[in-house]
Protein backbone atom coordinates (compact mmCIF):
# COMPACT_ATOMS: atom_id res chain seq x y z
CA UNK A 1 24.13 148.74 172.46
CA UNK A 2 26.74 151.14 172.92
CA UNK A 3 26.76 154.20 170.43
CA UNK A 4 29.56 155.69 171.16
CA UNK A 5 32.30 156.59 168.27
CA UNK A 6 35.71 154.66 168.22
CA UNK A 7 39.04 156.86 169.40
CA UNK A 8 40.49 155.77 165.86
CA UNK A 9 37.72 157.91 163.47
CA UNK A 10 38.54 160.51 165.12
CA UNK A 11 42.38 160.23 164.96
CA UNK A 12 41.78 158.89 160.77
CA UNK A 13 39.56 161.99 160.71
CA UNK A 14 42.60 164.47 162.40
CA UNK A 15 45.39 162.96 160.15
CA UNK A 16 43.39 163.13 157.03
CA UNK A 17 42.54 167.12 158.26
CA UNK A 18 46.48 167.96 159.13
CA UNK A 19 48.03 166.27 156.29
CA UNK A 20 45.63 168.33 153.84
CA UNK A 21 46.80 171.60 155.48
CA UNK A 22 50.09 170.53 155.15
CA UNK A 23 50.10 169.94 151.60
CA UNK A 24 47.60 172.82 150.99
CA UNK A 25 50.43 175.10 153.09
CA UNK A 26 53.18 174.01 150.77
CA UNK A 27 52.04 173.74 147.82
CA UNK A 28 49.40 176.85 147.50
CA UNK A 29 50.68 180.37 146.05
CA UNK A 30 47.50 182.27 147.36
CA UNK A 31 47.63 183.73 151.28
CA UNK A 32 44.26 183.70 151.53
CA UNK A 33 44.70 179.91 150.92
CA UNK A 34 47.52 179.24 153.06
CA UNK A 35 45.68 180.86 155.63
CA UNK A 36 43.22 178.42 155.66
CA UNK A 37 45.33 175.53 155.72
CA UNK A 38 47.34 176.70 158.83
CA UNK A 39 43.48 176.98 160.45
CA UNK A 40 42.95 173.13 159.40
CA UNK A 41 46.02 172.27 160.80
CA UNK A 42 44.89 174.25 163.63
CA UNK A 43 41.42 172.86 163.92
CA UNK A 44 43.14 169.22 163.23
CA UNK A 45 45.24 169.67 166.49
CA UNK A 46 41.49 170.23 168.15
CA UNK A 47 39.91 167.31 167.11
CA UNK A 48 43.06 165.09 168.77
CA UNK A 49 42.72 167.03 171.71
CA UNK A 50 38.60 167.15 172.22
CA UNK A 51 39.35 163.13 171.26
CA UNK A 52 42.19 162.13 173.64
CA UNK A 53 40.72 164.02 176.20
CA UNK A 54 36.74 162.24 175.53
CA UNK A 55 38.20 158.75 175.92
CA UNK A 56 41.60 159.01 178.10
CA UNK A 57 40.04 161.53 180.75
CA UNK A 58 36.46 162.33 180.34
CA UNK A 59 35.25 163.44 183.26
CA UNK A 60 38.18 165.76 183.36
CA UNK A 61 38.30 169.23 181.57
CA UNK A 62 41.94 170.04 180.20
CA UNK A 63 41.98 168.71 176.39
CA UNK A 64 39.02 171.49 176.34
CA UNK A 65 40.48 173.88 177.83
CA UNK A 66 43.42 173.55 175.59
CA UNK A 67 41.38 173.31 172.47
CA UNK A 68 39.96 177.07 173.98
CA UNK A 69 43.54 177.95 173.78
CA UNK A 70 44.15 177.22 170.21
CA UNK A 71 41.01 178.62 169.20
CA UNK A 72 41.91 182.24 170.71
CA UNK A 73 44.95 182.21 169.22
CA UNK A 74 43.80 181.06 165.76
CA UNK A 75 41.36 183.66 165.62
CA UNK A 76 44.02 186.31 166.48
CA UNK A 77 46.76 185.02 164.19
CA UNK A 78 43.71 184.99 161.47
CA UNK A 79 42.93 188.66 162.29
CA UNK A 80 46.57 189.92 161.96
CA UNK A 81 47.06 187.35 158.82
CA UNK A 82 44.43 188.91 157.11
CA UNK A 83 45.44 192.60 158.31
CA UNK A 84 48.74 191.73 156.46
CA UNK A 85 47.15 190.78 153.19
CA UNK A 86 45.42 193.39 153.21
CA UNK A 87 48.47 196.07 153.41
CA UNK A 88 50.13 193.70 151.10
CA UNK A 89 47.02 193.67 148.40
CA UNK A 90 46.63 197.61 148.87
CA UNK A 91 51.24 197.75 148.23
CA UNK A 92 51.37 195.27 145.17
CA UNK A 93 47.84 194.81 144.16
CA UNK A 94 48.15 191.01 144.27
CA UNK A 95 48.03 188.19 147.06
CA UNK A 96 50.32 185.39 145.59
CA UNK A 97 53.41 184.97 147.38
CA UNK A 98 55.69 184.62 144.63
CA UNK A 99 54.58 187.92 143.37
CA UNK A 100 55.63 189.78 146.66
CA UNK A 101 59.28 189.78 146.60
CA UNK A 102 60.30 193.11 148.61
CA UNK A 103 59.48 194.61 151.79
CA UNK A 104 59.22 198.11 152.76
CA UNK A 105 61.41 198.78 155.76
């Protein structure tokens, strides 16, 4: 009996993961919140990669290697995200977006 997991859970699982950023992204007023829907979008992107790569090519390496990628970035785009709201909690004393309507030069 084979055990291994069908190529479309995985893409059902990635769709239902990116569309939830999305709508989390757009429709949030927190940063800390829209933060963490950019890194499911992010981490959604992974899953199709890890997945593609598992059944298309898997005794090759580069939908890993990729996946690496993305997760180096997202970690550095979370560290400088969360730098930001930081300066921008200390400026205005609030983290909603509508609430921070001017920039200091």
């Amino acid at each position: 009996m084979n055990s291994e997991i069908p190529l479309q859970y995985f893409l059902i699982l990635a769709t239902v993961m990116f569309f939830t950023g999305v709508y989390g992204f757009l429709t949030r007023r927190n940063l800390i919140t829209i933060l963490m829907s950019v890194e499911l979008i992010l981490n959604s992107v992974n899953i199709n990669f890890l997945a593609f790569n598992r059944y298309l090519y898997p005794h090759k390496l580069e939908g890993m290697f990729f996946s690496l990628f993305i997760i180096a970035v997202a970690a550095s785009e979370a560290a400088v995200a969360i730098a930001i709201i930081i300066n921008i909690y200390r400026r205005f004393s609030t983290i909603n977006v509508e609430d921070v309507n001017e920039m200091k030069y």
